[in-house]
C-alpha atoms as a PDB file:
ATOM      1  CA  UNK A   1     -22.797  -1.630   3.451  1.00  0.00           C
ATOM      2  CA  UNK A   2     -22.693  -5.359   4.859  1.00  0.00           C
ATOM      3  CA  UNK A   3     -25.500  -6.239   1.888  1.00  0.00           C
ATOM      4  CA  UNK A   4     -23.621  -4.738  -1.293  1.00  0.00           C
ATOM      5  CA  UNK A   5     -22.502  -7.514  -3.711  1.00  0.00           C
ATOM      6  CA  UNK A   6     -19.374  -8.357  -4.981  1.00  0.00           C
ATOM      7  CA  UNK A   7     -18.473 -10.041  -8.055  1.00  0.00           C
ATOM      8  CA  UNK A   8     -14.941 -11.638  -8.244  1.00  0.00           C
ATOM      9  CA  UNK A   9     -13.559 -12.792 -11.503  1.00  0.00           C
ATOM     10  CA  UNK A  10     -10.698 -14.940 -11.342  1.00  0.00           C
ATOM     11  CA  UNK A  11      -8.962 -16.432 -14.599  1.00  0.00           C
ATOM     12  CA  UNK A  12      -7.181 -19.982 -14.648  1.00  0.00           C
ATOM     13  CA  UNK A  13      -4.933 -21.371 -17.260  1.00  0.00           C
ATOM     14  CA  UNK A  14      -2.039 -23.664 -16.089  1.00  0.00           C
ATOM     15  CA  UNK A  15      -1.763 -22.816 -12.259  1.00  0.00           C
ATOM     16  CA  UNK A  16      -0.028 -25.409  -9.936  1.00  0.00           C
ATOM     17  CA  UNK A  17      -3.088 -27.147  -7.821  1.00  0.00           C
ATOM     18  CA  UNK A  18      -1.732 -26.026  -4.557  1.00  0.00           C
ATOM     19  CA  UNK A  19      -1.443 -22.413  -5.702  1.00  0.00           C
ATOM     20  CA  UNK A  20      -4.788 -22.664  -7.543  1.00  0.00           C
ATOM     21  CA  UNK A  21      -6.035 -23.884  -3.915  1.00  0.00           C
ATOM     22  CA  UNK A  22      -4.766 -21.076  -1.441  1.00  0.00           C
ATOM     23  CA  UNK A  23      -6.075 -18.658  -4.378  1.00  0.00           C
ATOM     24  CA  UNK A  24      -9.259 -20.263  -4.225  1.00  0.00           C
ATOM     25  CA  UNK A  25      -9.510 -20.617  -0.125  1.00  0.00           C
ATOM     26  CA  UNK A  26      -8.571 -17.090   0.473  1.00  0.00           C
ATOM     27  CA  UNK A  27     -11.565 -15.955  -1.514  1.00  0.00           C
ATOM     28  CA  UNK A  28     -13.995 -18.398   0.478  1.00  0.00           C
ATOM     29  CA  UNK A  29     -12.498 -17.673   3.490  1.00  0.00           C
ATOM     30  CA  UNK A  30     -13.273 -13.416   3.491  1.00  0.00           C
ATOM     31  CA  UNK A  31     -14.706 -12.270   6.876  1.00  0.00           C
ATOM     32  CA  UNK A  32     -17.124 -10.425   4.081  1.00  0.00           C
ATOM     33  CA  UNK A  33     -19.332 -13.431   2.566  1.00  0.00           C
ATOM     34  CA  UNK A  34     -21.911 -11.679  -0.073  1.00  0.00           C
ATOM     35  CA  UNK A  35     -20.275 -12.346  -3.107  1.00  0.00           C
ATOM     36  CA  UNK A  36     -20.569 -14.219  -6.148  1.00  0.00           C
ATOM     37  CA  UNK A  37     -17.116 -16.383  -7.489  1.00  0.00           C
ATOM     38  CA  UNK A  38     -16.683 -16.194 -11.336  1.00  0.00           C
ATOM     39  CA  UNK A  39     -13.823 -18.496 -12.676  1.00  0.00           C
ATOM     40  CA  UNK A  40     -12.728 -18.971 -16.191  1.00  0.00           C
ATOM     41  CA  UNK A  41     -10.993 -21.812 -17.034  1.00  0.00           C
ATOM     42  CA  UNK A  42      -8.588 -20.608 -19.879  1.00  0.00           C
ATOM     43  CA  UNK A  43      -7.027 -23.891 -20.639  1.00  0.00           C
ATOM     44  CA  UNK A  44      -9.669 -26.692 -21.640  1.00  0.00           C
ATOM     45  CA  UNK A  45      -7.370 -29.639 -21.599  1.00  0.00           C
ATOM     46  CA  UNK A  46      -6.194 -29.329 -18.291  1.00  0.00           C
ATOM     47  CA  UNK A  47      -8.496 -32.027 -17.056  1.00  0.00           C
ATOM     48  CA  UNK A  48      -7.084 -31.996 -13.343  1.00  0.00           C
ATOM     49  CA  UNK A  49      -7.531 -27.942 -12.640  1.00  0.00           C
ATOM     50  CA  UNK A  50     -11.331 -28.570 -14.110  1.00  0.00           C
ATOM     51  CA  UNK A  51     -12.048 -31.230 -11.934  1.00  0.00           C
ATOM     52  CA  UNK A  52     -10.885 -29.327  -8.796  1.00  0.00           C
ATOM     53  CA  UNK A  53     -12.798 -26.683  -9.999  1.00  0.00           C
ATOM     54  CA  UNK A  54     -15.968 -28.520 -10.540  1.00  0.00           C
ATOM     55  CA  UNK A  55     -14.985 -29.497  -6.865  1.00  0.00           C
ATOM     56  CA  UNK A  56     -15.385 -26.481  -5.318  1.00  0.00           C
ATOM     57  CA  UNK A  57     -18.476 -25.237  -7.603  1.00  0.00           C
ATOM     58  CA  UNK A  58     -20.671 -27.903  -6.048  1.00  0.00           C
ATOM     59  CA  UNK A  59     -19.664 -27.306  -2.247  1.00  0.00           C
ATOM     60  CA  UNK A  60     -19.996 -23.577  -2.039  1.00  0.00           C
ATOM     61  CA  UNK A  61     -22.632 -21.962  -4.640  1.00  0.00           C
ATOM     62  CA  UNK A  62     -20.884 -19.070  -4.654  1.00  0.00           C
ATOM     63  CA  UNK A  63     -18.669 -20.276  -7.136  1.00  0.00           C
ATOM     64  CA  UNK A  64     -19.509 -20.721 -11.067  1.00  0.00           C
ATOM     65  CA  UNK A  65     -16.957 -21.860 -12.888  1.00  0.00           C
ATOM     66  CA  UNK A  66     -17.275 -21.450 -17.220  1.00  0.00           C
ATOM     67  CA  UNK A  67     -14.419 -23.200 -18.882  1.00  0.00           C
ATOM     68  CA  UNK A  68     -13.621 -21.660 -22.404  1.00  0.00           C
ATOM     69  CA  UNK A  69     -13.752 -24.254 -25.729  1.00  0.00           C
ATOM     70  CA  UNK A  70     -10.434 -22.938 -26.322  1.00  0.00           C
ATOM     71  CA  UNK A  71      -7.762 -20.633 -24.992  1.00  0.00           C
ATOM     72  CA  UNK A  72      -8.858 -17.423 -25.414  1.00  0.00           C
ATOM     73  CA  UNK A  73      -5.935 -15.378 -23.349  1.00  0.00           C
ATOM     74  CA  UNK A  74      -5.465 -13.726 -19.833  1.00  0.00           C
ATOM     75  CA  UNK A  75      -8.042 -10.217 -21.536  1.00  0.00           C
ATOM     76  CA  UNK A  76     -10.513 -12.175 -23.365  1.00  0.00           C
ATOM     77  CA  UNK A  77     -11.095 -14.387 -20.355  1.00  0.00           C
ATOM     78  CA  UNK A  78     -11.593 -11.210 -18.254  1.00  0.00           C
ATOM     79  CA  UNK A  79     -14.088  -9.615 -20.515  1.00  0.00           C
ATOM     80  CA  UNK A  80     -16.195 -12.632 -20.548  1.00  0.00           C
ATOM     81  CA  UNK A  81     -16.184 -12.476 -16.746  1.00  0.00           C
ATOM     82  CA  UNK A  82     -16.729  -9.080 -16.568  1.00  0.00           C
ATOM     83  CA  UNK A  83     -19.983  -9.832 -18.724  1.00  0.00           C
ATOM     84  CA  UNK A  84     -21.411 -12.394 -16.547  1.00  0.00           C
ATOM     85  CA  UNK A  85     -20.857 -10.204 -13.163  1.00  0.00           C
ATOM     86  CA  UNK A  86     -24.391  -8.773 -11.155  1.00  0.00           C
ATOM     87  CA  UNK A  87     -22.569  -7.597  -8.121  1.00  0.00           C
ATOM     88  CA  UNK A  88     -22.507  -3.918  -7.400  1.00  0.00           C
ATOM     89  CA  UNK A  89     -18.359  -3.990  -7.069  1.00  0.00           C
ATOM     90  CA  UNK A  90     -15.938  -6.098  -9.054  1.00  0.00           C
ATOM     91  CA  UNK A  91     -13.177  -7.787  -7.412  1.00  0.00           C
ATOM     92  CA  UNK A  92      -9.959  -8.941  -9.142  1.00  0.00           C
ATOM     93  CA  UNK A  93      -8.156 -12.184  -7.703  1.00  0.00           C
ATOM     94  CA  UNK A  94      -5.660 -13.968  -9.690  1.00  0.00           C
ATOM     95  CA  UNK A  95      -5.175 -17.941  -9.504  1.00  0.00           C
ATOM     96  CA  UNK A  96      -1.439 -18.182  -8.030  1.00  0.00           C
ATOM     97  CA  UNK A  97      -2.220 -15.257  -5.515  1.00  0.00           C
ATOM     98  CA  UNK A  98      -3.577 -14.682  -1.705  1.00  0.00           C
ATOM     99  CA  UNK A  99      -6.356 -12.309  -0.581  1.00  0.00           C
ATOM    100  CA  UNK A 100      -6.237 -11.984   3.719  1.00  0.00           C
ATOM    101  CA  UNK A 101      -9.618 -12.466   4.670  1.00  0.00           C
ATOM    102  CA  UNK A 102     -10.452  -8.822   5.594  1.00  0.00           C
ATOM    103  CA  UNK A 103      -9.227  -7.756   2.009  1.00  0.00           C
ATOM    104  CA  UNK A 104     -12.939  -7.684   1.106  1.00  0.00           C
ATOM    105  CA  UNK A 105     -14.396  -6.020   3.930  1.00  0.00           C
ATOM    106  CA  UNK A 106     -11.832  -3.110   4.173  1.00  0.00           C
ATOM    107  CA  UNK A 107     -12.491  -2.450   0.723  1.00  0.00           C
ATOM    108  CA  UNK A 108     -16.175  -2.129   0.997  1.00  0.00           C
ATOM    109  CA  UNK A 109     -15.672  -0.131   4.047  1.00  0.00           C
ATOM    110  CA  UNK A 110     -13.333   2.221   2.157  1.00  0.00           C
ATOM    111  CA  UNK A 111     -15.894   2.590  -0.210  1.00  0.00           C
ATOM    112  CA  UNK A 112     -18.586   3.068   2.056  1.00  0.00           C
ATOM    113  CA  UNK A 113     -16.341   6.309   3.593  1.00  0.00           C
ATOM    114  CA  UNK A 114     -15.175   7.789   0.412  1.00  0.00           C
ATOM    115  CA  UNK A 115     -18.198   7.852  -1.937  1.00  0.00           C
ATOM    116  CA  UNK A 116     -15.810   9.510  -4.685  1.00  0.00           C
ATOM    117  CA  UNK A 117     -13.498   6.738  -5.000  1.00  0.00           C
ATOM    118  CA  UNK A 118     -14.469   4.665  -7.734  1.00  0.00           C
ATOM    119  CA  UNK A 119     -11.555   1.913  -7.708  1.00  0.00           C
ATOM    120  CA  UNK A 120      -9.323   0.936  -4.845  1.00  0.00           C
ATOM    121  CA  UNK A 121      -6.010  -1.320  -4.177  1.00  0.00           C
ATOM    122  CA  UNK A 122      -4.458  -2.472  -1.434  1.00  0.00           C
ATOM    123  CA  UNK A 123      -0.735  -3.291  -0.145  1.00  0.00           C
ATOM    124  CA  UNK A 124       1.187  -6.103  -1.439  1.00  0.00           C
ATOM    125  CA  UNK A 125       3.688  -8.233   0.184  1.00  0.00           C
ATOM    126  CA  UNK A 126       5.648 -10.348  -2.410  1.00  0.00           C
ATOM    127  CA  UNK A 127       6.397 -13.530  -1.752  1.00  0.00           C
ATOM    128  CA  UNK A 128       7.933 -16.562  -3.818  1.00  0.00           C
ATOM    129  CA  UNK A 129       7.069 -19.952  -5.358  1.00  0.00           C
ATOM    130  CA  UNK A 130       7.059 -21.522  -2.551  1.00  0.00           C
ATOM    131  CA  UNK A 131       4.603 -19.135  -0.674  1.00  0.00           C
ATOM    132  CA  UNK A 132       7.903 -17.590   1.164  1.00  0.00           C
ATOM    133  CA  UNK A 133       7.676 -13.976   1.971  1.00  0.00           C
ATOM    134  CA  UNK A 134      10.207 -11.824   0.231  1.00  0.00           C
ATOM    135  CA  UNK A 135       9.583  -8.278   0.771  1.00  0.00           C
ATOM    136  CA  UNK A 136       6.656  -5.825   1.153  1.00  0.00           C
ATOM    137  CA  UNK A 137       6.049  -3.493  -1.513  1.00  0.00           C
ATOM    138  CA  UNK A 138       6.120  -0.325  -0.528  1.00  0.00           C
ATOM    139  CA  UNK A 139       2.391   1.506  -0.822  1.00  0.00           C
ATOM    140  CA  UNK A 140       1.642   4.508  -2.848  1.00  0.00           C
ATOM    141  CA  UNK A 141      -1.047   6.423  -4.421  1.00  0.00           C
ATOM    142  CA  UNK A 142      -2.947   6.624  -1.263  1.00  0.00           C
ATOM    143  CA  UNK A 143      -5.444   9.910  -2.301  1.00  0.00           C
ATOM    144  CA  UNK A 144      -6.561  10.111  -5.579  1.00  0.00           C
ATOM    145  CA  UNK A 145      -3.920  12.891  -6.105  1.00  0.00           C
ATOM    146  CA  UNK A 146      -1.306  10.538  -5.173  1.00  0.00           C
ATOM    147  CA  UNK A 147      -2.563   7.756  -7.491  1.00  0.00           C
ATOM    148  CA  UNK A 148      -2.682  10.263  -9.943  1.00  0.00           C
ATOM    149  CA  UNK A 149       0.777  11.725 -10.163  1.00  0.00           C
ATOM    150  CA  UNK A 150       2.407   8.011  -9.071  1.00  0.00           C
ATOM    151  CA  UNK A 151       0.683   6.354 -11.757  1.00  0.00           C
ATOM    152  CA  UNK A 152       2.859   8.292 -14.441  1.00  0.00           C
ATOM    153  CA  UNK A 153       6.019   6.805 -13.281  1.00  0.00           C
ATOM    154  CA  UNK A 154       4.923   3.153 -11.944  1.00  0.00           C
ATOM    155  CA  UNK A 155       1.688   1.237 -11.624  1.00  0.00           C
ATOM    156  CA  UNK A 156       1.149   1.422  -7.908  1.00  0.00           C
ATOM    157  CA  UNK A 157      -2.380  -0.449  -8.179  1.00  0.00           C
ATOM    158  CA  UNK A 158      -1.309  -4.213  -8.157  1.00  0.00           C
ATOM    159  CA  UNK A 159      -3.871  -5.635 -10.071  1.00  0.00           C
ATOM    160  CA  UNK A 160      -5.056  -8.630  -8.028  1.00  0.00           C
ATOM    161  CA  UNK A 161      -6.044  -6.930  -5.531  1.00  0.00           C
ATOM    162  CA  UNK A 162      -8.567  -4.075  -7.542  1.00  0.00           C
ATOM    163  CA  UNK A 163     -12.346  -3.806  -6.410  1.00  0.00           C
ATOM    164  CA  UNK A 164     -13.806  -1.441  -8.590  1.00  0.00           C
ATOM    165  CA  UNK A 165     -17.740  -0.114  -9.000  1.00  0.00           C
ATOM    166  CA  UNK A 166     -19.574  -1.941 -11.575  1.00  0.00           C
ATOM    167  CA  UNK A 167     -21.407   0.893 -12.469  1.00  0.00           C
ATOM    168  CA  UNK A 168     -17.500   2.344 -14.347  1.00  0.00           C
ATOM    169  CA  UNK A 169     -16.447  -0.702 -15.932  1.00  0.00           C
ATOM    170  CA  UNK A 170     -20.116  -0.260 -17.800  1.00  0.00           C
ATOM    171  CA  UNK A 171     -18.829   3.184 -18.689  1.00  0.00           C
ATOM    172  CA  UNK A 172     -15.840   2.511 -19.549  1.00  0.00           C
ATOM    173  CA  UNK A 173     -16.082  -0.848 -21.596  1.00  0.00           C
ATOM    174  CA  UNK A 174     -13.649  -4.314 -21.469  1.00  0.00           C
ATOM    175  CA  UNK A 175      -9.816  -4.227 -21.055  1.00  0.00           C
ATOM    176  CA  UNK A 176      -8.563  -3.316 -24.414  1.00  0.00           C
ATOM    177  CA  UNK A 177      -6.021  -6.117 -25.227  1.00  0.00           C
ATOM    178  CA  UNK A 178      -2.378  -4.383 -24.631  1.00  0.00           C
ATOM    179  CA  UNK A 179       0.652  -6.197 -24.100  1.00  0.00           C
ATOM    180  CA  UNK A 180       0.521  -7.643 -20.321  1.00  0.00           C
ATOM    181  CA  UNK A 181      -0.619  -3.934 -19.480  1.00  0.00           C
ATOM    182  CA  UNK A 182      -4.371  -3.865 -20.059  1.00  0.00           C
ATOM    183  CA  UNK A 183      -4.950  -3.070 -16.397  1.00  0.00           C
ATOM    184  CA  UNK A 184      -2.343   0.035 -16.555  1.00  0.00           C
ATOM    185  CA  UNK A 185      -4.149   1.372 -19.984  1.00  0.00           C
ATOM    186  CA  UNK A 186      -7.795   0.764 -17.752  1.00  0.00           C
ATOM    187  CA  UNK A 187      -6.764   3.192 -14.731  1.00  0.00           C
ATOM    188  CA  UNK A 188      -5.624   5.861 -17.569  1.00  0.00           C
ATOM    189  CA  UNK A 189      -8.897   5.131 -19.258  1.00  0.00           C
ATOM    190  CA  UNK A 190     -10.520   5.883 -15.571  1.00  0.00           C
ATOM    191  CA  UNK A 191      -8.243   9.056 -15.044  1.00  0.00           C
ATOM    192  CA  UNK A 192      -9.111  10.429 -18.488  1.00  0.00           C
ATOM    193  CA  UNK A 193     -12.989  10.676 -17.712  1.00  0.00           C
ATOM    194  CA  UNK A 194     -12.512  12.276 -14.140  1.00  0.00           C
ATOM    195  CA  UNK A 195     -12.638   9.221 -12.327  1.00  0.00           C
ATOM    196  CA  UNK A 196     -11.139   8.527  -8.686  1.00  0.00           C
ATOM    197  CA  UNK A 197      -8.834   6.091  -7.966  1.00  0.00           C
ATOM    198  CA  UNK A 198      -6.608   5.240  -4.490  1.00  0.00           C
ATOM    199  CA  UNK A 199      -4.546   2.453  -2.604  1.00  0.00           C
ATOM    200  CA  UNK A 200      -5.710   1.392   0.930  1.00  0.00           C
ATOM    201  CA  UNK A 201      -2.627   2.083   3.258  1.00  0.00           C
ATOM    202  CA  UNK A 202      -3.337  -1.561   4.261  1.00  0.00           C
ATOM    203  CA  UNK A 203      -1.235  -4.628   3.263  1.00  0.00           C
ATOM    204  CA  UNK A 204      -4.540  -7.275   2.276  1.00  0.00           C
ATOM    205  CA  UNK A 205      -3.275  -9.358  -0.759  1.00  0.00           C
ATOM    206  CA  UNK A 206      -0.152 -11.398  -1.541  1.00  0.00           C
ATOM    207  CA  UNK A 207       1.465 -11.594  -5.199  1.00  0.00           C
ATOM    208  CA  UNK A 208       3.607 -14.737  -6.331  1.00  0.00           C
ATOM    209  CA  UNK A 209       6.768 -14.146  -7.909  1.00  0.00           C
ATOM    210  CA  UNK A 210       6.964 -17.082 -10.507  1.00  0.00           C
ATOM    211  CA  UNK A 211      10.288 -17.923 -12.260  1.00  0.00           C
ATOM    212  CA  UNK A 212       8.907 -19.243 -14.828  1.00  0.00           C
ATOM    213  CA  UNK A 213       6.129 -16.571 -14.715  1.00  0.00           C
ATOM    214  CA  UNK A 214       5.199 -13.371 -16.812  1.00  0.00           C
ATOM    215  CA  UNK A 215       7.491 -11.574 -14.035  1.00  0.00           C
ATOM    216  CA  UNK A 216      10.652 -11.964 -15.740  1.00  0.00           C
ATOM    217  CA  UNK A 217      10.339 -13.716 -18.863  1.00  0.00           C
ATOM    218  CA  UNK A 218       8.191 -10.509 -20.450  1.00  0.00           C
ATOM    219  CA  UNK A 219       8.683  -8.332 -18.005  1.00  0.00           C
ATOM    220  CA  UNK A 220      11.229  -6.402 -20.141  1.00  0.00           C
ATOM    221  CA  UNK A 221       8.201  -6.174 -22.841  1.00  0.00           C
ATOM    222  CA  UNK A 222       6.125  -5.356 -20.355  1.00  0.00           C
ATOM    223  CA  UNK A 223       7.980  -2.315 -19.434  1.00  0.00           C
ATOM    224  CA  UNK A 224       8.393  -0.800 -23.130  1.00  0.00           C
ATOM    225  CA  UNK A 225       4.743  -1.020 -23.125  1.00  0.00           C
ATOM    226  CA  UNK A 226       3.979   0.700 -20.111  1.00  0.00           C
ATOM    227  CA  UNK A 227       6.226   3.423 -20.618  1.00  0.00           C
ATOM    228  CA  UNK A 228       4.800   3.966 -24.054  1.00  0.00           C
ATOM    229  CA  UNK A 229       1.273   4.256 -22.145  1.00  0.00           C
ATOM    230  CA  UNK A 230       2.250   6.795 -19.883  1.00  0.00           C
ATOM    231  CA  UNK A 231       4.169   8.729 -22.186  1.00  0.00           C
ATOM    232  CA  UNK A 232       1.113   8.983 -24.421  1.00  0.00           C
ATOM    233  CA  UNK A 233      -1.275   9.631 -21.109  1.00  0.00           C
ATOM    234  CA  UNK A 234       1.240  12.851 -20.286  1.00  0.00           C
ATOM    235  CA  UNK A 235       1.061  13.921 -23.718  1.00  0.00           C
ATOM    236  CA  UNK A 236      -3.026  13.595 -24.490  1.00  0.00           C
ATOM    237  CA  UNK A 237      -3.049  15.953 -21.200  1.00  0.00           C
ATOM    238  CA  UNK A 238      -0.864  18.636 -21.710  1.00  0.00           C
ATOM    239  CA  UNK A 239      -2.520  18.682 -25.362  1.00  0.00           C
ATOM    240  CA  UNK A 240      -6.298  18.706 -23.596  1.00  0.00           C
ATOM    241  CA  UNK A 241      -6.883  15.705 -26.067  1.00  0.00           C
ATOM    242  CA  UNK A 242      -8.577  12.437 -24.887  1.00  0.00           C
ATOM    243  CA  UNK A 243      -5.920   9.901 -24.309  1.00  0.00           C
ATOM    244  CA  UNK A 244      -6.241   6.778 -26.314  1.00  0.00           C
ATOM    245  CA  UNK A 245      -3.514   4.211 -26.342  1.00  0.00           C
ATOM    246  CA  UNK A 246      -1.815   3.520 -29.931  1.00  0.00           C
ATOM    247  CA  UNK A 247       0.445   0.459 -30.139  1.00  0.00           C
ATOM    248  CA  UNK A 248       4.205   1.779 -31.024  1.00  0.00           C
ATOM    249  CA  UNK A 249       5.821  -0.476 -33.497  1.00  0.00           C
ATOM    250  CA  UNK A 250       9.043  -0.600 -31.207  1.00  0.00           C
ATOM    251  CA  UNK A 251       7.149  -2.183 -28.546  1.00  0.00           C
ATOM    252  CA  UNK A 252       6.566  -5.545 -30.935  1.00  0.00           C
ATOM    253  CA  UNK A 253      10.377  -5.785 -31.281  1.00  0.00           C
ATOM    254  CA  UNK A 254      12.158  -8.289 -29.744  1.00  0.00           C
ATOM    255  CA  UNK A 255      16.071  -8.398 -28.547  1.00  0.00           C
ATOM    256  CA  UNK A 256      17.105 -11.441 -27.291  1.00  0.00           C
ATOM    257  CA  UNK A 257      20.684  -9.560 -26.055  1.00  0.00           C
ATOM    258  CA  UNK A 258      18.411  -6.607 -23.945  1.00  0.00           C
ATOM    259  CA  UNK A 259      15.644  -8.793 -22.589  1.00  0.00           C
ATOM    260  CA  UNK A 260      18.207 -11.413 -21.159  1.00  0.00           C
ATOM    261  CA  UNK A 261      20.397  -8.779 -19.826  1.00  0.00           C
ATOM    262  CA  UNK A 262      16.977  -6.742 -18.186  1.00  0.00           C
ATOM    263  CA  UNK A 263      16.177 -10.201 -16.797  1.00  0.00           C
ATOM    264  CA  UNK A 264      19.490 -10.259 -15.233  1.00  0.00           C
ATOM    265  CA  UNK A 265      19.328  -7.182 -13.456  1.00  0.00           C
ATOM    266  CA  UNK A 266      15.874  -7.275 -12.110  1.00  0.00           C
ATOM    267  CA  UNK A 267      16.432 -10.082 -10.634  1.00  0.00           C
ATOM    268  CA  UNK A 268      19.906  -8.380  -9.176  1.00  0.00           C
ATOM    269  CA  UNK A 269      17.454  -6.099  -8.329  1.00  0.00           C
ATOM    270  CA  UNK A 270      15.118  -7.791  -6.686  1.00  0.00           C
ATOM    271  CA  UNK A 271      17.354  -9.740  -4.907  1.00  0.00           C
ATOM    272  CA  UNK A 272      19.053  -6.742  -3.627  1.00  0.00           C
ATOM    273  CA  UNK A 273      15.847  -4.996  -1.831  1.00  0.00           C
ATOM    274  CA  UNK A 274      15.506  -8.457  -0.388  1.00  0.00           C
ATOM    275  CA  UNK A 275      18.860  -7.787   1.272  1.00  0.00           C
ATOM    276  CA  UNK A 276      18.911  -4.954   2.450  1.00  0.00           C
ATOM    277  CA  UNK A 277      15.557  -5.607   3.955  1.00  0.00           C
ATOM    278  CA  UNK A 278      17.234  -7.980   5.557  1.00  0.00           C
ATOM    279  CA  UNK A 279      20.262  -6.251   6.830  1.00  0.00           C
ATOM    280  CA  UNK A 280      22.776  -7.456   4.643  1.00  0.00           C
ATOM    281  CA  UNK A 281      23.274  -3.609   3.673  1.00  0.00           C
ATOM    282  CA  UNK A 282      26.742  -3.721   1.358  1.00  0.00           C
ATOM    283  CA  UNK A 283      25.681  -6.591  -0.077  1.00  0.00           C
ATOM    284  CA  UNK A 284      22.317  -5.226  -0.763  1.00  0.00           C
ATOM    285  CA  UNK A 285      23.509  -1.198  -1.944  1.00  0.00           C
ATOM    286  CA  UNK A 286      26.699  -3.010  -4.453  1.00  0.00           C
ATOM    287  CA  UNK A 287      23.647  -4.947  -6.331  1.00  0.00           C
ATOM    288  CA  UNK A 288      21.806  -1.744  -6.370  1.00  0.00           C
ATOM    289  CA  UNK A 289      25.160   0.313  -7.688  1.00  0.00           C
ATOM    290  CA  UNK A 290      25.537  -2.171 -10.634  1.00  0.00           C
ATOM    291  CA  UNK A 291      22.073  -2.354 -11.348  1.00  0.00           C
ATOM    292  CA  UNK A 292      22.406   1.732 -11.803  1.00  0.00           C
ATOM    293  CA  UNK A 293      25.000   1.395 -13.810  1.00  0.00           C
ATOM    294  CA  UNK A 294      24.297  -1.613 -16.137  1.00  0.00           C
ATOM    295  CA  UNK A 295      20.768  -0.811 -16.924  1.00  0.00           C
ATOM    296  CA  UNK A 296      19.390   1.653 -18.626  1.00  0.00           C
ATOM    297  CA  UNK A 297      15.265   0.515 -17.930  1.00  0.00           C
ATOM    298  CA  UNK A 298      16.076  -0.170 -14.318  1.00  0.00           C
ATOM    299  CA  UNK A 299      17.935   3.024 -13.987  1.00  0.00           C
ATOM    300  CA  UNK A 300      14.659   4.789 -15.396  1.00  0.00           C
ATOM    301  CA  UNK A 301      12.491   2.576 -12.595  1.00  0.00           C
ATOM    302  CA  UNK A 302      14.852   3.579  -9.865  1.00  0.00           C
ATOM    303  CA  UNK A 303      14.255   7.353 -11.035  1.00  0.00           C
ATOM    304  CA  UNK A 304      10.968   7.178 -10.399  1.00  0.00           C
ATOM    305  CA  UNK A 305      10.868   5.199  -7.514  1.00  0.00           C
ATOM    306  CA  UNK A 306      12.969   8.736  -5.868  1.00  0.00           C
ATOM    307  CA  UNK A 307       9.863  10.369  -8.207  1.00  0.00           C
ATOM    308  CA  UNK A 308       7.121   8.190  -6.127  1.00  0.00           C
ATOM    309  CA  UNK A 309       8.679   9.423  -2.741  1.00  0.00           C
ATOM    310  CA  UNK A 310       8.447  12.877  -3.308  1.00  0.00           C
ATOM    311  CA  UNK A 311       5.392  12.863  -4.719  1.00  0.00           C
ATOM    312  CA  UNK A 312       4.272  10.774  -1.465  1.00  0.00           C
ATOM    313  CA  UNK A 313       5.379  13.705   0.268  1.00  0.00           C
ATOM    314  CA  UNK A 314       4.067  17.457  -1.327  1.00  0.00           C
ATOM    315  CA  UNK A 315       0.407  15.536  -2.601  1.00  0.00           C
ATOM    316  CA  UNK A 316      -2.219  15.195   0.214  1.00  0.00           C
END
């Protein structure tokens, strides 16, 4: 399949220049080198990530870079990429991140052996700010049965590092603009009309955790949201009805008490894997034990994390 194109859409707002850059140079750098580069600038003012932008656009042609008259939003800026792609697959990348440079051709040739897979992810390893690595997610929902029944408790498909078929985002439409979880309402969209989806057992993109990020300051949002759109995937399939997210009023709500204190303890949290991981086991299994305790949304994630393992387990 060395002659299938690829389209990857990548979406810029306010990106540090050095992040923007490894983001960029992991695309261009793919052992797999038929695709086409579509960036959105989100943030029209930002006269120094335009000019490196313009940069790149005239050394590799690859790249085409559309910068938006105003900000239009993480979804919007999506959509309009998703409008101006001709390759045959659609790649995600996102502007702080890191693709390895056989992230592209492992996913074609995953395609290539499993004709009824219409969207694939890949491993993650986490790392921080500074490019550090912190931990490596763990990888589920490696068979479409697996991505199935793990998608209900956790979104196992990090989103930087999708390739899906063309031919299924035409079927499906745009990301419908959802709270910071338009790519978890899109895979329920996919499951909904009998489509197959699956992780590559392979760890072939890198995720930043940002401070300062969406990963903790609406995280706790985030997670109301999510949990609304799985509850409401569950129940449009046990009623044989076609599921179709419906914003919940609570989700809107804000509580300036229970997002600081879910802040607090996913970064506890966090911080706690990180230990154990690296051997500091009391330390690690005490932040763990409060974290239980203290936190009723974390408690619920940890739940399902014993939920993902089983599953991992009984579905082939």
């Amino acid at each position: 399949m060395i002659n299938k194109k690829i389209s990857v859409i990548m979406s810029v707002y306010n990106e540090k220049e050095i992040w923007l850059k490894e983001a960029i140079d992991s695309i261009l750098n793919q052992t797999f080198h038929n695709f086409e580069f579509i960036i959105i600038m989100d943030k029209p003012d930002n006269q120094n990530l335009i000019k490196l932008l313009r940069g790149y656009e005239k050394i590799d042609e690859r790249i085409r870079v559309y910068v938006n008259e105003k900000n239009m939003g993480l979804v919007r800026s999506l959509n309009k990429a998703l409008k101006l792609c001709s390759g045959e697959f659609i790649a995600r990348m996102d502007a702080d991140d890191y693709s390895y440079p056989e992230r592209f051709k492992k996913q074609i040739d995953f395609f290539s052996k499993n004709q009824n897979i219409d969207l694939c992810a890949t491993g993650v390893v986490i790392m921080d700010e500074n490019g550090n690595e912190m931990y490596k997610a763990k990888i589920y929902g490696t068979t479409p049965k697996r991505a199935e029944k793990s998608l209900i408790y956790r979104n196992v498909f990090p989103h930087g590092s999708w390739m899906i078929r063309k031919s299924k985002i035409d079927e499906l439409g745009e990301y419908l603009e959802i709270n910071q979880a338009e790519d978890y309402d899109l895979l329920f969209r996919m499951l909904d009309r009998g489509m197959k989806i699956s992780v590559i057992p392979e760890y072939l993109f890198k995720y930043r955790l940002r401070n300062t990020g969406i990963s903790y300051k609406n995280l706790y949002k985030q997670k109301k949201v999510m949990l609304n759109i799985s509850e409401q995937y569950v129940k449009a399939t046990k009623e044989n009805k076609e599921y179709v997210y419906r914003e919940d009023k609570d989700e809107t709500e804000e509580n300036a008490y229970e997002i600081e204190k879910y802040s607090y303890y996913q970064e506890l949290y966090t911080s706690s894997i990180t230990d154990i991981r690296n051997k500091h086991f009391v330390r690690g299994a005490i932040g763990i034990i409060r974290t239980f305790c203290f936190s009723s949304y974390k408690r619920k994630e940890i739940k399902s994390t014993i939920a993902l393992k089983i599953i991992n387990k009984i579905y082939k």
